[in-house]
Protein backbone atom coordinates (compact mmCIF):
# COMPACT_ATOMS: atom_id res chain seq x y z
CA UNK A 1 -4.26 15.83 20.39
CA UNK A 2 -2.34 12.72 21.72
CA UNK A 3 0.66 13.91 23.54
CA UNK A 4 4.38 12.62 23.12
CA UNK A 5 4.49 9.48 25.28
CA UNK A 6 7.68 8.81 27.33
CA UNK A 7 10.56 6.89 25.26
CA UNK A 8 9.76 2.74 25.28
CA UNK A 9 12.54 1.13 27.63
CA UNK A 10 13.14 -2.44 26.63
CA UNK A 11 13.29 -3.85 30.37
CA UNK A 12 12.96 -7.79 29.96
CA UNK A 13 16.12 -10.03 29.57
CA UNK A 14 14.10 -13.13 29.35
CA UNK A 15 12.93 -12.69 25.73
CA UNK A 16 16.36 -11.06 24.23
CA UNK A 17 17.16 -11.32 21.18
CA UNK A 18 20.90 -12.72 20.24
CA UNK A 19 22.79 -12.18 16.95
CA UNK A 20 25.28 -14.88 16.21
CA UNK A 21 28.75 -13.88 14.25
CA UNK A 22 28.70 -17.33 12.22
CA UNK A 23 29.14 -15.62 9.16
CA UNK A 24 29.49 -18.72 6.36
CA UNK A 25 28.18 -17.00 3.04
CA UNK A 26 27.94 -13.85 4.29
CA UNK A 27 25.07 -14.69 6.35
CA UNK A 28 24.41 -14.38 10.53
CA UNK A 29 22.07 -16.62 12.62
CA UNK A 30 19.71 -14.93 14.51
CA UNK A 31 18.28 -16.43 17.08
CA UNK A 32 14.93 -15.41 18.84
CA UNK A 33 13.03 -16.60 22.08
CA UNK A 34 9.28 -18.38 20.62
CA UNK A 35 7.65 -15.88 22.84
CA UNK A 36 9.26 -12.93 21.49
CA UNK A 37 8.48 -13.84 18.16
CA UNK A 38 4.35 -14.52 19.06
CA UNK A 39 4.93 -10.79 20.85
CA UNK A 40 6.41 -9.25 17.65
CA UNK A 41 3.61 -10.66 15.31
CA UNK A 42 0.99 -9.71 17.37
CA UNK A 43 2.70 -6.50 18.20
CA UNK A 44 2.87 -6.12 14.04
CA UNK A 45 -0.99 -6.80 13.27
CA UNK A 46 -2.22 -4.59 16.54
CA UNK A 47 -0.11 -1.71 16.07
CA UNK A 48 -1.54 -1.66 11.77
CA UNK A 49 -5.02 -2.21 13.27
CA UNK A 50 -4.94 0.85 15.84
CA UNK A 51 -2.83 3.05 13.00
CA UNK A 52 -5.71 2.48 10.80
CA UNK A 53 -8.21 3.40 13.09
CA UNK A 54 -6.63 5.90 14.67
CA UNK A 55 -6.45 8.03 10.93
CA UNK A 56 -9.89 6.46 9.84
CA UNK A 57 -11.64 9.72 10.61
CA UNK A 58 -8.99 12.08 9.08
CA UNK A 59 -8.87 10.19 5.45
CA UNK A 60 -8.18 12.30 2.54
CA UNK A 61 -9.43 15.26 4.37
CA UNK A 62 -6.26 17.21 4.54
CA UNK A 63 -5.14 16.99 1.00
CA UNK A 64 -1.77 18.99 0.56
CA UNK A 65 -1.75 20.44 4.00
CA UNK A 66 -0.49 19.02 7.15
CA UNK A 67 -3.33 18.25 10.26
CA UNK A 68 -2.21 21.20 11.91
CA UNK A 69 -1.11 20.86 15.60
CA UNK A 70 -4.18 22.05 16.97
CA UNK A 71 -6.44 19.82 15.27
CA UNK A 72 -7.53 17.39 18.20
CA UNK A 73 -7.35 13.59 16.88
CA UNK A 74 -9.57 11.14 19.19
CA UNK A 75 -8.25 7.99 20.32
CA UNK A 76 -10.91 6.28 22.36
CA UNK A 77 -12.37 2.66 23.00
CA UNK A 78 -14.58 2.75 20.02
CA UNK A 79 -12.31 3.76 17.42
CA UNK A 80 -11.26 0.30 16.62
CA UNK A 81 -14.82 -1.12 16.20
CA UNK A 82 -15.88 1.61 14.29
CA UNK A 83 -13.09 1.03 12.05
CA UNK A 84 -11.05 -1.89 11.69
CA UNK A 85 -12.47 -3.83 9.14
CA UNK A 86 -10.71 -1.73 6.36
CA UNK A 87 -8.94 -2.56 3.27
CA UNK A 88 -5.72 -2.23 4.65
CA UNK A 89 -6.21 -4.91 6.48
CA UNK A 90 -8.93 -7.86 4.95
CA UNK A 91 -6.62 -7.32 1.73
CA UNK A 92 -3.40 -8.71 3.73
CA UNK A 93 -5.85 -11.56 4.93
CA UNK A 94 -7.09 -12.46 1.80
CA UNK A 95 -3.84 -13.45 0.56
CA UNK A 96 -2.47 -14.86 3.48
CA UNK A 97 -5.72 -17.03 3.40
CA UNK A 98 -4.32 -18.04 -0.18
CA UNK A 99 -1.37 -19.34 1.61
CA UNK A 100 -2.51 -21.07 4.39
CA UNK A 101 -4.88 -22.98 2.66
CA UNK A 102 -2.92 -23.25 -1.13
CA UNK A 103 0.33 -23.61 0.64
CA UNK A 104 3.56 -21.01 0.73
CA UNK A 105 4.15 -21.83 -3.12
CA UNK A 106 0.98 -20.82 -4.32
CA UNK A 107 1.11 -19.08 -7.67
CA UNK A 108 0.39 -15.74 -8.60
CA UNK A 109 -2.70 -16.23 -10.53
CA UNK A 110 -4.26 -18.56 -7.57
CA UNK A 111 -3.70 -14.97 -5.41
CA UNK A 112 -5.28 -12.73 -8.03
CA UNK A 113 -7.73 -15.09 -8.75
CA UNK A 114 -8.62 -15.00 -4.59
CA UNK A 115 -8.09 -11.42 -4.61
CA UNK A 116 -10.81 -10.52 -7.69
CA UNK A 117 -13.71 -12.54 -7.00
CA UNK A 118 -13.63 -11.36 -3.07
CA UNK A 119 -16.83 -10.00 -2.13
CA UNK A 120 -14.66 -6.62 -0.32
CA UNK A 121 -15.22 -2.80 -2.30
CA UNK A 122 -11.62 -1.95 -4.18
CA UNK A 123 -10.55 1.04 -5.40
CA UNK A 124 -7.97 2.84 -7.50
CA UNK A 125 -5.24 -0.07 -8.59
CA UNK A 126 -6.92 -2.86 -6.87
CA UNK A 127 -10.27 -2.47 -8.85
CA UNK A 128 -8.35 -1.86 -11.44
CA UNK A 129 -6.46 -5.10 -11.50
CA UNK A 130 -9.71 -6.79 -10.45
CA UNK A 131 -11.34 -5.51 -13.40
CA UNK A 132 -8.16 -7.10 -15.95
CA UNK A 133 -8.19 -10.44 -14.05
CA UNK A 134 -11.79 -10.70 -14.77
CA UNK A 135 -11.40 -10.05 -17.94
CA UNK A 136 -8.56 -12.17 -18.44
CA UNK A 137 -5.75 -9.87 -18.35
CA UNK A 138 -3.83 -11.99 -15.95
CA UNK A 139 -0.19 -10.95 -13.52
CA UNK A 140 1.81 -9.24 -13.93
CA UNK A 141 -0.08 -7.42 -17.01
CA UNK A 142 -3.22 -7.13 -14.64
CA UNK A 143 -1.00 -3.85 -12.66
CA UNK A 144 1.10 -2.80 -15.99
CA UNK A 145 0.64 0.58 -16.01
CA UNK A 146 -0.63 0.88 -19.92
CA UNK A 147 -3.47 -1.59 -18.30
CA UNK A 148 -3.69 -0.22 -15.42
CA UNK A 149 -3.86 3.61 -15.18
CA UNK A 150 -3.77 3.70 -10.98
CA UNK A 151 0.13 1.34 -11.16
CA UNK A 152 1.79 4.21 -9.31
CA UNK A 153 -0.86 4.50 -6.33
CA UNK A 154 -0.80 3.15 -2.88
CA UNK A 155 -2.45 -0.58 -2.99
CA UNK A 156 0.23 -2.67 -2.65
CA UNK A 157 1.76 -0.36 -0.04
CA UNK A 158 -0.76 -0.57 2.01
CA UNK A 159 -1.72 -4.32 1.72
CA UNK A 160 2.03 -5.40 1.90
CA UNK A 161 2.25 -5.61 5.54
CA UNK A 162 1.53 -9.62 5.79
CA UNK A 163 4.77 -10.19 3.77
CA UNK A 164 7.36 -8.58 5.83
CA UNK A 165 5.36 -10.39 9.29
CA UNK A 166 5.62 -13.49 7.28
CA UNK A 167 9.28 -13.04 6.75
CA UNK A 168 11.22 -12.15 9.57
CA UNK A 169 14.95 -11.42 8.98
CA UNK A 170 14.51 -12.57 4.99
CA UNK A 171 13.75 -9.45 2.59
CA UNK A 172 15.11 -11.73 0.07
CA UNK A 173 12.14 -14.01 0.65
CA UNK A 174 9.59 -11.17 1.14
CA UNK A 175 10.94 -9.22 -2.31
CA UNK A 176 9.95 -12.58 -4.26
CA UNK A 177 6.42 -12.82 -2.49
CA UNK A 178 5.85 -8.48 -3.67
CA UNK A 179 7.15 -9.21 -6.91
CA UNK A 180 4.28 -12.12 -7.01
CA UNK A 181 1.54 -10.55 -5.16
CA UNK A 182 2.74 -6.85 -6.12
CA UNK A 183 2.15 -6.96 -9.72
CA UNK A 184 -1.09 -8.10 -9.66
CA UNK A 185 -2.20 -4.31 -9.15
CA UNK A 186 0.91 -2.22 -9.27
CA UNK A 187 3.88 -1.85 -11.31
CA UNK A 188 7.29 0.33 -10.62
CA UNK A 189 6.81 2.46 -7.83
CA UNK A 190 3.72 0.88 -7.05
CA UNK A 191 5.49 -2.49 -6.26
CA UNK A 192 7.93 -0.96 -4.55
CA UNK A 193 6.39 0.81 -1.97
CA UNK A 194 4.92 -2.51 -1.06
CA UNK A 195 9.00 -4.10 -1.56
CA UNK A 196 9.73 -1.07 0.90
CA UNK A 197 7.11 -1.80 3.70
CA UNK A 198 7.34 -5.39 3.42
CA UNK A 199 11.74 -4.68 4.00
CA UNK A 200 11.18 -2.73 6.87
CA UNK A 201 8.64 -5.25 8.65
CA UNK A 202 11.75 -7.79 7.86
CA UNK A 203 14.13 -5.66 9.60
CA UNK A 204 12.15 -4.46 12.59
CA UNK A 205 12.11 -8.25 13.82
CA UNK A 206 15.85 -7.89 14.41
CA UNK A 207 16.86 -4.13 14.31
CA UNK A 208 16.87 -2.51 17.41
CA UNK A 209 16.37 1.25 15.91
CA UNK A 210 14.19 2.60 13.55
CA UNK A 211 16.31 4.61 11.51
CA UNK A 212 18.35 1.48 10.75
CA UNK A 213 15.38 -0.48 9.94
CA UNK A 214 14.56 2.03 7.29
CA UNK A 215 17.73 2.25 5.77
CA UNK A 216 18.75 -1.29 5.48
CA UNK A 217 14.10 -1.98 3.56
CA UNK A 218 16.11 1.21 1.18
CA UNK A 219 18.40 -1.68 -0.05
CA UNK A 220 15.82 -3.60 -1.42
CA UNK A 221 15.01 -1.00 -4.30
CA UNK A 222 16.65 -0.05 -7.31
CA UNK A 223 18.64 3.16 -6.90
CA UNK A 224 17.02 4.00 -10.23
CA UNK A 225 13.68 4.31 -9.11
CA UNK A 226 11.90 7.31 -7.76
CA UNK A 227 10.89 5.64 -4.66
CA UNK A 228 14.17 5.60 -3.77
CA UNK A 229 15.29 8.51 -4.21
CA UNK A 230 12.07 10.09 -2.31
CA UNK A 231 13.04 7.91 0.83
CA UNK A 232 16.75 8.38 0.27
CA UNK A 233 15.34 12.32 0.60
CA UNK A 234 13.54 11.61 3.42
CA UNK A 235 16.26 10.52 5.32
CA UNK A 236 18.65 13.06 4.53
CA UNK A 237 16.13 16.24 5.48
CA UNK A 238 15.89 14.16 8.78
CA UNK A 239 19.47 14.22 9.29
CA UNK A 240 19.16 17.97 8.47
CA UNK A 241 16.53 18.77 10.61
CA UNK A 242 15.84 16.30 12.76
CA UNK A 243 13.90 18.31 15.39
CA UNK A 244 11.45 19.64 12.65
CA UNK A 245 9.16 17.37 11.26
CA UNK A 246 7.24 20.00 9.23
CA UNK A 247 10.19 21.03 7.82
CA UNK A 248 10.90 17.66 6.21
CA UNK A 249 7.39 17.73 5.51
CA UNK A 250 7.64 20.71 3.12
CA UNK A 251 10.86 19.77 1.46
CA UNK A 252 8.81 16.05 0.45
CA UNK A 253 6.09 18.77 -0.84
CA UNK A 254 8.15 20.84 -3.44
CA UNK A 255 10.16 18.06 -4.75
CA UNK A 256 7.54 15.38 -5.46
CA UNK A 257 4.21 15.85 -4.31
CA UNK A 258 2.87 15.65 -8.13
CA UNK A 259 0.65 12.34 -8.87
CA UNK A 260 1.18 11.95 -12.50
CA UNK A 261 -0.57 8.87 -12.78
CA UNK A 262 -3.62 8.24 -10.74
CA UNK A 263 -6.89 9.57 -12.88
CA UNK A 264 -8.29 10.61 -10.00
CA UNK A 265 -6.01 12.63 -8.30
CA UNK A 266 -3.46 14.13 -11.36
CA UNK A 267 -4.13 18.08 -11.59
CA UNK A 268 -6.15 17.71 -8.27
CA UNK A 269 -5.35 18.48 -4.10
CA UNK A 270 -5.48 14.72 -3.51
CA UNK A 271 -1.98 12.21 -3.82
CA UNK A 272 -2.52 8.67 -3.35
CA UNK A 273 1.05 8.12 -5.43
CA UNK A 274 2.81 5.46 -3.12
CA UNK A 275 5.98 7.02 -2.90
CA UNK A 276 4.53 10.27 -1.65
CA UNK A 277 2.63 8.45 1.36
CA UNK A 278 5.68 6.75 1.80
CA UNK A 279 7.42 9.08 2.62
CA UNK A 280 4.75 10.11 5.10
CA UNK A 281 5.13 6.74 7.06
CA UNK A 282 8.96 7.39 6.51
CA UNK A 283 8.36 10.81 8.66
CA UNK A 284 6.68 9.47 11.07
CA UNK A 285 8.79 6.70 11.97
CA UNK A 286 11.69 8.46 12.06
CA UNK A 287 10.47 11.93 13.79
CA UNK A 288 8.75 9.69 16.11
CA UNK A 289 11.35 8.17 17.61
CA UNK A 290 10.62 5.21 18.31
CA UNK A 291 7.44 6.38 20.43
CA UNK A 292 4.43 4.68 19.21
CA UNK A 293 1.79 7.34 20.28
CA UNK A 294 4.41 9.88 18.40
CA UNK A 295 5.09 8.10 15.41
CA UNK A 296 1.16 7.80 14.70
CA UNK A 297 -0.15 11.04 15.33
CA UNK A 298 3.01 12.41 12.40
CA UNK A 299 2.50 10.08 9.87
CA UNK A 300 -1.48 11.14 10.32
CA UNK A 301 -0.69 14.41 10.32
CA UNK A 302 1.46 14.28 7.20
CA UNK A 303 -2.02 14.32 5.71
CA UNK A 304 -3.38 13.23 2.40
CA UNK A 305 -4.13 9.01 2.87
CA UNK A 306 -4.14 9.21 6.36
CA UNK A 307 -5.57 6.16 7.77
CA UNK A 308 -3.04 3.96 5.74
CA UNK A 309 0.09 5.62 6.52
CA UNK A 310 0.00 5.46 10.53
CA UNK A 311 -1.62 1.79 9.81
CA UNK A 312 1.85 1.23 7.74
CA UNK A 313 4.03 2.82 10.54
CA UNK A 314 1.98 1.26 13.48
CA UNK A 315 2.96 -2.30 11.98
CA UNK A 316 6.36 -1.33 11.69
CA UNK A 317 7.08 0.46 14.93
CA UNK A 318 4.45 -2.21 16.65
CA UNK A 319 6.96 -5.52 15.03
CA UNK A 320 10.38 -3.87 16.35
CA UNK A 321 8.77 -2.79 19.90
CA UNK A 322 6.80 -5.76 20.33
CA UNK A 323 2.71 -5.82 21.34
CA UNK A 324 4.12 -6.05 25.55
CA UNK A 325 5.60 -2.57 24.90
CA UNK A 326 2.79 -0.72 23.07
CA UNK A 327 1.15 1.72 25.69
CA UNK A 328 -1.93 0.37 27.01
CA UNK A 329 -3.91 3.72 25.89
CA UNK A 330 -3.49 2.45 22.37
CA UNK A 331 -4.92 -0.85 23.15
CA UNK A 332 -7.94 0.23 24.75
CA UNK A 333 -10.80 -1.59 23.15
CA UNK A 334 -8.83 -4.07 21.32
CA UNK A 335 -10.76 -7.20 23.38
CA UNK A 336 -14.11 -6.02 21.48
CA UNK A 337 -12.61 -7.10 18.42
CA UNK A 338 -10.37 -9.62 18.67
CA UNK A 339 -12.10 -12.44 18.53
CA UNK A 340 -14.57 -10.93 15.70
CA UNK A 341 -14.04 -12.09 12.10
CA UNK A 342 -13.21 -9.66 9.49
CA UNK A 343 -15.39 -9.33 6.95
CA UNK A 344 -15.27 -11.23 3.64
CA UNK A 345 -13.11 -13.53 5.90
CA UNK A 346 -12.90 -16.79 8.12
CA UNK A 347 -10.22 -14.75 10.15
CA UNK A 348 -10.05 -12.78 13.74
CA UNK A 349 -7.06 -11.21 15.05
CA UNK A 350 -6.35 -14.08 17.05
CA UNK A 351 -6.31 -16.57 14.15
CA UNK A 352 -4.17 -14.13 12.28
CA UNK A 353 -1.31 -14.10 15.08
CA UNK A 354 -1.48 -17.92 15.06
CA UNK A 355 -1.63 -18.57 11.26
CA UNK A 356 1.10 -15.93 10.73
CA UNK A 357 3.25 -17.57 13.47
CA UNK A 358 3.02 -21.04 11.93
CA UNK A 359 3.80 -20.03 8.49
CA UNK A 360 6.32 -17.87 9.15
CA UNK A 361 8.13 -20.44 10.88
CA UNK A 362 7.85 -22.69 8.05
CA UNK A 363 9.29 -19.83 5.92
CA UNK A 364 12.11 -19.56 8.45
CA UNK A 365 12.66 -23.89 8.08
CA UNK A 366 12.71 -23.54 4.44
CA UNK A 367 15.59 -20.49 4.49
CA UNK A 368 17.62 -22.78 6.05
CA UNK A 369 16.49 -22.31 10.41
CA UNK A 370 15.00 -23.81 12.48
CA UNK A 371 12.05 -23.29 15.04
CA UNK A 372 11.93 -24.86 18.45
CA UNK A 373 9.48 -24.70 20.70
CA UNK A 374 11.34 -22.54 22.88
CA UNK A 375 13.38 -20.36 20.41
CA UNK A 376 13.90 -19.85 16.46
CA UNK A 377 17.18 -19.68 14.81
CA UNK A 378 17.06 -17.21 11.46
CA UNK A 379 19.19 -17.19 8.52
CA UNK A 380 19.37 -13.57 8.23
CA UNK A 381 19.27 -12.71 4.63
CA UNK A 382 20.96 -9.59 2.56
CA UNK A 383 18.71 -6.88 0.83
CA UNK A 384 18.02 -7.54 -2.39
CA UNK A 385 16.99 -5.43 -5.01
CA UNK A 386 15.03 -6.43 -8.18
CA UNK A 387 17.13 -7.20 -11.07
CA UNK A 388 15.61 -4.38 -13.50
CA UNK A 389 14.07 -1.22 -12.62
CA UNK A 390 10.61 -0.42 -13.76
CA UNK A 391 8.86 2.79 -14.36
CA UNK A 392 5.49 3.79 -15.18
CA UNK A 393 3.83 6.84 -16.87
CA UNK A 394 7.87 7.71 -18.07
CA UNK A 395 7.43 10.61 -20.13
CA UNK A 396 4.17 11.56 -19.51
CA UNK A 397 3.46 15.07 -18.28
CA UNK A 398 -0.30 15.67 -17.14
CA UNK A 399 -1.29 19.02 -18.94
CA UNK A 400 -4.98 19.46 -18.43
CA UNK A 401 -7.69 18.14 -16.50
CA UNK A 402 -11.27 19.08 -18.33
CA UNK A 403 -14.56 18.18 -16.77
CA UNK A 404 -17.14 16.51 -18.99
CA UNK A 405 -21.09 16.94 -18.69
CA UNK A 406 -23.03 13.66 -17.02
CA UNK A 407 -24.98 13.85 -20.80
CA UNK A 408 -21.32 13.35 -22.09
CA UNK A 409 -21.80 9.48 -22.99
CA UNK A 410 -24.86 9.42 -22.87
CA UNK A 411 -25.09 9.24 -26.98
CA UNK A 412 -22.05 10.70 -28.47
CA UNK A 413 -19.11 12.65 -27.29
CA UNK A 414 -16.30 14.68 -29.34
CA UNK A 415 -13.71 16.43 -27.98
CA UNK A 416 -10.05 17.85 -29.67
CA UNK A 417 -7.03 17.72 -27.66
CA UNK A 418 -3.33 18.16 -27.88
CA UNK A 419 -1.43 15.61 -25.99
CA UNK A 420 0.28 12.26 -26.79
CA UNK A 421 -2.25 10.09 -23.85
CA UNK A 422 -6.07 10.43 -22.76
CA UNK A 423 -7.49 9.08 -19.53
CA UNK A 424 -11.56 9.59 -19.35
CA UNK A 425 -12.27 9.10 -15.47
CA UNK A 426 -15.75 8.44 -13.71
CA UNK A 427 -18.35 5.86 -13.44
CA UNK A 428 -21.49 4.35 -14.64
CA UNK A 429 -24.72 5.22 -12.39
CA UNK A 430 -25.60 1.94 -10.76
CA UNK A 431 -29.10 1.76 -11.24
CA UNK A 432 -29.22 2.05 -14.91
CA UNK A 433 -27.50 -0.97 -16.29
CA UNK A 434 -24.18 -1.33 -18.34
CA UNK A 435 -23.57 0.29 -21.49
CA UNK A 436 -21.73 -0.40 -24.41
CA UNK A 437 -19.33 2.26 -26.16
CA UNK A 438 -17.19 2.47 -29.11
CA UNK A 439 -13.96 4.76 -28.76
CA UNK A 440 -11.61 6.33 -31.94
CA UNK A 441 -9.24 8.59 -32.01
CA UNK A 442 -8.59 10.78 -35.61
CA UNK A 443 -11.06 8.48 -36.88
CA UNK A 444 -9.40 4.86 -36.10
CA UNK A 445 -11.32 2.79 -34.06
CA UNK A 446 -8.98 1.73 -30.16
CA UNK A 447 -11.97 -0.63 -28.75
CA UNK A 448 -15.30 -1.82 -28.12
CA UNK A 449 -15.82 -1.83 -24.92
CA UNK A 450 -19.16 -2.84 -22.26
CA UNK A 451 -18.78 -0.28 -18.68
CA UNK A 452 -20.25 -2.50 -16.14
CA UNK A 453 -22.51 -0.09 -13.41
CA UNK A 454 -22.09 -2.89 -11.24
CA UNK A 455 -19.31 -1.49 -8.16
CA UNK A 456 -17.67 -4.81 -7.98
CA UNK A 457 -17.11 -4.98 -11.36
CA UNK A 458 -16.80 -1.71 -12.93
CA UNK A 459 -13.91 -0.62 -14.71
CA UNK A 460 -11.63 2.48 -13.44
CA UNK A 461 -11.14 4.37 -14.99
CA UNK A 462 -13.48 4.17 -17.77
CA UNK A 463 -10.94 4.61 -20.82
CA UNK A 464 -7.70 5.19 -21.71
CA UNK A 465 -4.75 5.24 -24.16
CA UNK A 466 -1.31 5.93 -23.46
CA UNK A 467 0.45 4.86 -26.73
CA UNK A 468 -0.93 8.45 -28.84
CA UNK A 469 1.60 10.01 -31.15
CA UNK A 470 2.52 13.83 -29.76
CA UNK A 471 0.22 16.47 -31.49
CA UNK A 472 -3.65 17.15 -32.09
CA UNK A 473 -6.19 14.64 -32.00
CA UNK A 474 -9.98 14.24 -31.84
CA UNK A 475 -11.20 11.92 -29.37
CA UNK A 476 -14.82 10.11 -29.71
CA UNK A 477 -17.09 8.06 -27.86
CA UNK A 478 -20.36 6.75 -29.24
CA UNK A 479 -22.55 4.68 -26.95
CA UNK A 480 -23.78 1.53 -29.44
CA UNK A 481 -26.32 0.09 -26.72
CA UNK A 482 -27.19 0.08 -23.18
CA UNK A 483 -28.99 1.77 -20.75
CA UNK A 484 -25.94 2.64 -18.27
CA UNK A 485 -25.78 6.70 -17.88
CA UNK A 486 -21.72 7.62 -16.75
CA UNK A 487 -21.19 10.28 -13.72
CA UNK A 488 -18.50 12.45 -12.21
CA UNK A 489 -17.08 12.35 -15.99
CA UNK A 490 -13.42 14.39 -16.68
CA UNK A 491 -10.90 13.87 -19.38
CA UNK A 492 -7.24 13.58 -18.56
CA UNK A 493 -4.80 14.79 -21.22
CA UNK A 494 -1.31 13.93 -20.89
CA UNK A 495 1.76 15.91 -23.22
C-alpha cells in the first residue's frame, strides 16, 4: 500500500502566480510566469499518465466494494510502460491532433470523423458513437442517448482532460470545446462529467486549493442535472465527515450507485455511469488533500473504473501542484516513456507538453491575453453552465436482465416481455463473418439491420428501442443472411 506522503509545500517565489483586481466586466487578469505554465502542463499530462497506470492493474475488479486497506497496490518503475498507452490518454491526443493540425476552430464532425476511423479499440459510448458516425449518424445525434444506449457512461469523462489543459483560467472556452467534442459519444450526464473534469483542470491552473477548484468546475453544470447534485453530495458528506473517506464512500453508494443506462452494466456489480466515477475522483481529491500519493491511492480504491478515476484526479491534482512538486517516487520510470510515441499517434509526452503549451497560449491570445516569453496574462473567465439541461434514459427503470442462449440469433429468436424499452447486448463471434437480422416488435417491423463481427466496427450494443408503449410485447429477431454467430447474448428490459 502507498503510504500518506507529507503535505506539498509550495517553496519557490520565482514562478508565483499573481491575481490582478482589474475587474472591467467582471473579469480579473491573471498573470502567470512562462515556466510555471510549461510546469503545470506537464505536471497535468504526467500526473493522468501515472494515475492511469497506477489503477491499470485494479480495473473493474472491485465492482461495488472499496480496495480494502490491506490490499497492497504496486507502484514501481515498470508500471508506466506496462501501461500507459491507454484510452484515457491516445483519445485526448487524437483530438488534440485534430487541432493542431485543423486549427482551434475545427468543427465537430472533422473531430468525430478523426476520432471513428482511428485504428485504437473503443468501447461502451465511444464504439458506440464510432459505430453512428460510420454509419452516418453524425454529432451531436452520434451520443443521443436513443442512438446511443452507453450516453450516460464514462467516455467523455475520461478523455476530457486535454480541454481543461488547453484552457487555463477559461471554463467558458473549455464548456464550448465539451459541448463540441462531448456529444459526439455522450449526452446529459455523459457530457457533463467531461464539462466537470475539463472545469476543474481550468481552475487548478489558478486555484490554490482543491476543494475550491472543485466547487467553482460545479458551476459549470446545470443545477438540474444529476451530476450535480451527486458532486454537490459529495462535497457536503466531506464537510460532514471529512476524516472518513469510506464513509462518504458509502453514502455515494446508497444514493446513486444504480447504472440505468449502460447495457452492460444495468442489473449487474459493474458502474461505468460517469457521475458515479465522478464522484470517485471527487473523493479522492478532496480526502486527499492535496497529497498526490493520497489522492491516487482513494480515488483507486473507490473501486469500480479504477484506472480512469486516479488518471482523472492525477491530472487535476498534478495541474494545480505543478510536475516540480509531484514526489519523485511517482515519477520513477517516466524517462522510459517519454520520448516513445503513443500508439495510433505521431505524439510522445514531450510533443504533447509542447503542442499543448503553444495552443493553449493561442487560446489565451484569442480570450483577450497575452503570452510573453517570460509570463502570460489570462482573462479569467466566469463558470458557465449550458443553457438547457439534458437528460438521458428519463423515465426508464431497468426491471430485468435475462440471459439469452449463444443459438439465440443464430436463426430465429422470440421472446415476450413487459416493459416500455428493450436493449439486446453482446457481440458477433469474429471469425464467422457479419450477419444480417430483421427485428419486430408485436409484429411491426423497427429495422433491418447488418452486425458487423469486425471489433472496430461492430455495433454495441447489438439492438435496441427505447420509444415502446408501456405494457406486453413480443420481441423477434430473424437472421435473413450471414454467417456471423452472436455471443455473451442478454436482453435488457426497461419499465
Amino acid at each position: 500500500m502507498i503510504r500518506p506522503l507529507l503535505p506539498i509545500r509550495l517553496t519557490y517565489l520565482s514562478v508565483i502566480l499573481l491575481t490582478l483586481a482589474s475587474c472591467t466586466g467582471g473579469t480579473q487578469t491573471v498573470r502567470i510566469s512562462a515556466d510555471l505554465m510549461r510546469d503545470k502542463i506537464k505536471g497535468g499530462w504526467v500526473g493522468q499518465t501515472v494515475g492511469v497506470c497506477y489503477g491499470g492493474p485494479t480495473e473493474f475488479r472491485w465492482d461495488g466494494s472499496w480496495i480494502q486497506d490491506d490490499v497492497p497496490i504496486d507502484y514501481n518503475e515498470n508500471i508506466l510502460t506496462k501501461y500507459f498507452n491507454n484510452d484515457d490518454l491516445y483519445m485526448d491526443l487524437a483530438f488534440l491532433a485534430v487541432l493542431d493540425s485543423l486549427g482551434l476552430d475545427a468543427s465537430s464532425e472533422a473531430l468525430a470523423l478523426k476520432f471513428a476511423n482511428a485504428g485504437f479499440s473503443l468501447w461502451h459510448a465511444n464504439q458506440a458513437g464510432r459505430w453512428n458516425i460510420l454509419h452516418g449518424i453524425m454529432p451531436p445525434a452520434s451520443g443521443f442517448w436513443k442512438n446511443n444506449p452507453h450516453a450516460d457512461d464514462i467516455d467523455f469523462q475520461i478523455e476530457a482532460d486535454f480541454i481543461g489543459l488547453l484552457c487555463p483560467a477559461m471554463p467558458a472556452t473549455a464548456l464550448e470545446y465539451c459541448e463540441k467534442v462531448g456529444h459526439i459519444m455522450n449526452y446529459g450526464d455523459g457530457v457533463y462529467g467531461g464539462v466537470f473534469i475539463a472545469s476543474m483542470y481550468c481552475q487548478a491552473y489558478v486555484e490554490q486549493d482543491i476543494a475550491t477548484v472543485v466547487e467553482k468546475a460545479l458551476q459549470s453544470l446545470p443545477r438540474e442535472s444529476g451530476y450535480y447534485r451527486c458532486i454537490s453530495d459529495v462535497l457536503a458528506w466531506w464537510r460532514q465527515y471529512p476524516d472518513d473517506w469510506h464513509r462518504c464512500w458509502f453514502e455515494v453508494q446508497k444514493k446513486w450507485s444504480q447504472d440505468v443506462g449502460c447495457p452492460e452494466c444495468t442489473l449487474q456489480p459493474g458502474n461505468i455511469d460517469a457521475k458515479l466515477n465522478g464522484a470517485y475522483v471527487t473523493i479522492g481529491l478532496l480526502y486527499g488533500g492535496m497529497d498526490f500519493g493520497k489522492t491516487l491511492e482513494i480515488a483507486t480504491r473507490c473501486g469500480q473504473d479504477s484506472d480512469c478515476n486516479p488518471s482523472n484526479a492525477g491530472g487535476v491534482l498534478g495541474t494545480l501542484i505543478g510536475f516540480e512538486k509531484i514526489p519523485a517516487q511517482w515519477k520513477v520510470g517516466l524517462e522510459q516513456i517519454e520520448d516513445q510515441k503513443f500508439d495510433y499517434c505521431d505524439y510522445s509526452l514531450k510533443d504533447v507538453y509542447e503542442v499543448n503549451y503553444r495552443l493553449a497560449g493561442e487560446l489565451v491570445a484569442r480570450g483577450g491575453g497575452s503570452v510573453g516569453e517570460s509570463s502570460w496574462i489570462i482573462q479569467r473567465q466566469r463558470p458557465e453552465a449550458p443553457d438547457e439541461v439534458e437528460i438521458g434514459f428519463e423515465g426508464l427503470t431497468p426491471s430485468v436482465l435475462i440471459d439469452m442462449p449463444d443459438s439465440s440469433l443464430r436463426d430465429k429468436y422470440s421472446v415476450a416481455f413487459e416493459g416500455r424499452a428493450f436493449v439486446v447486448n453482446g457481440f458477433l463471434d469474429g471469425d464467422k463473418g457479419d450477419a444480417r437480422y430483421e427485428v419486430r416488435v408485436d409484429g411491426k417491423l423497427l429495422e433491418t439491420i447488418t452486425l458487423e463481427a469486425n471489433y472496430h466496427n461492430r455495433r454495441t450494443p447489438l439492438l435496441w428501442n427505447y420509444d415502446l408503449e408501456a405494457g406486453s410485447h413480443q420481441l423477434e429477431i430473424a437472421k435473413v443472411s450471414g454467417e456471423g454467430n452472436p455471443r455473451r447474448l442478454s436482453l435488457l428490459v426497461y419499465r
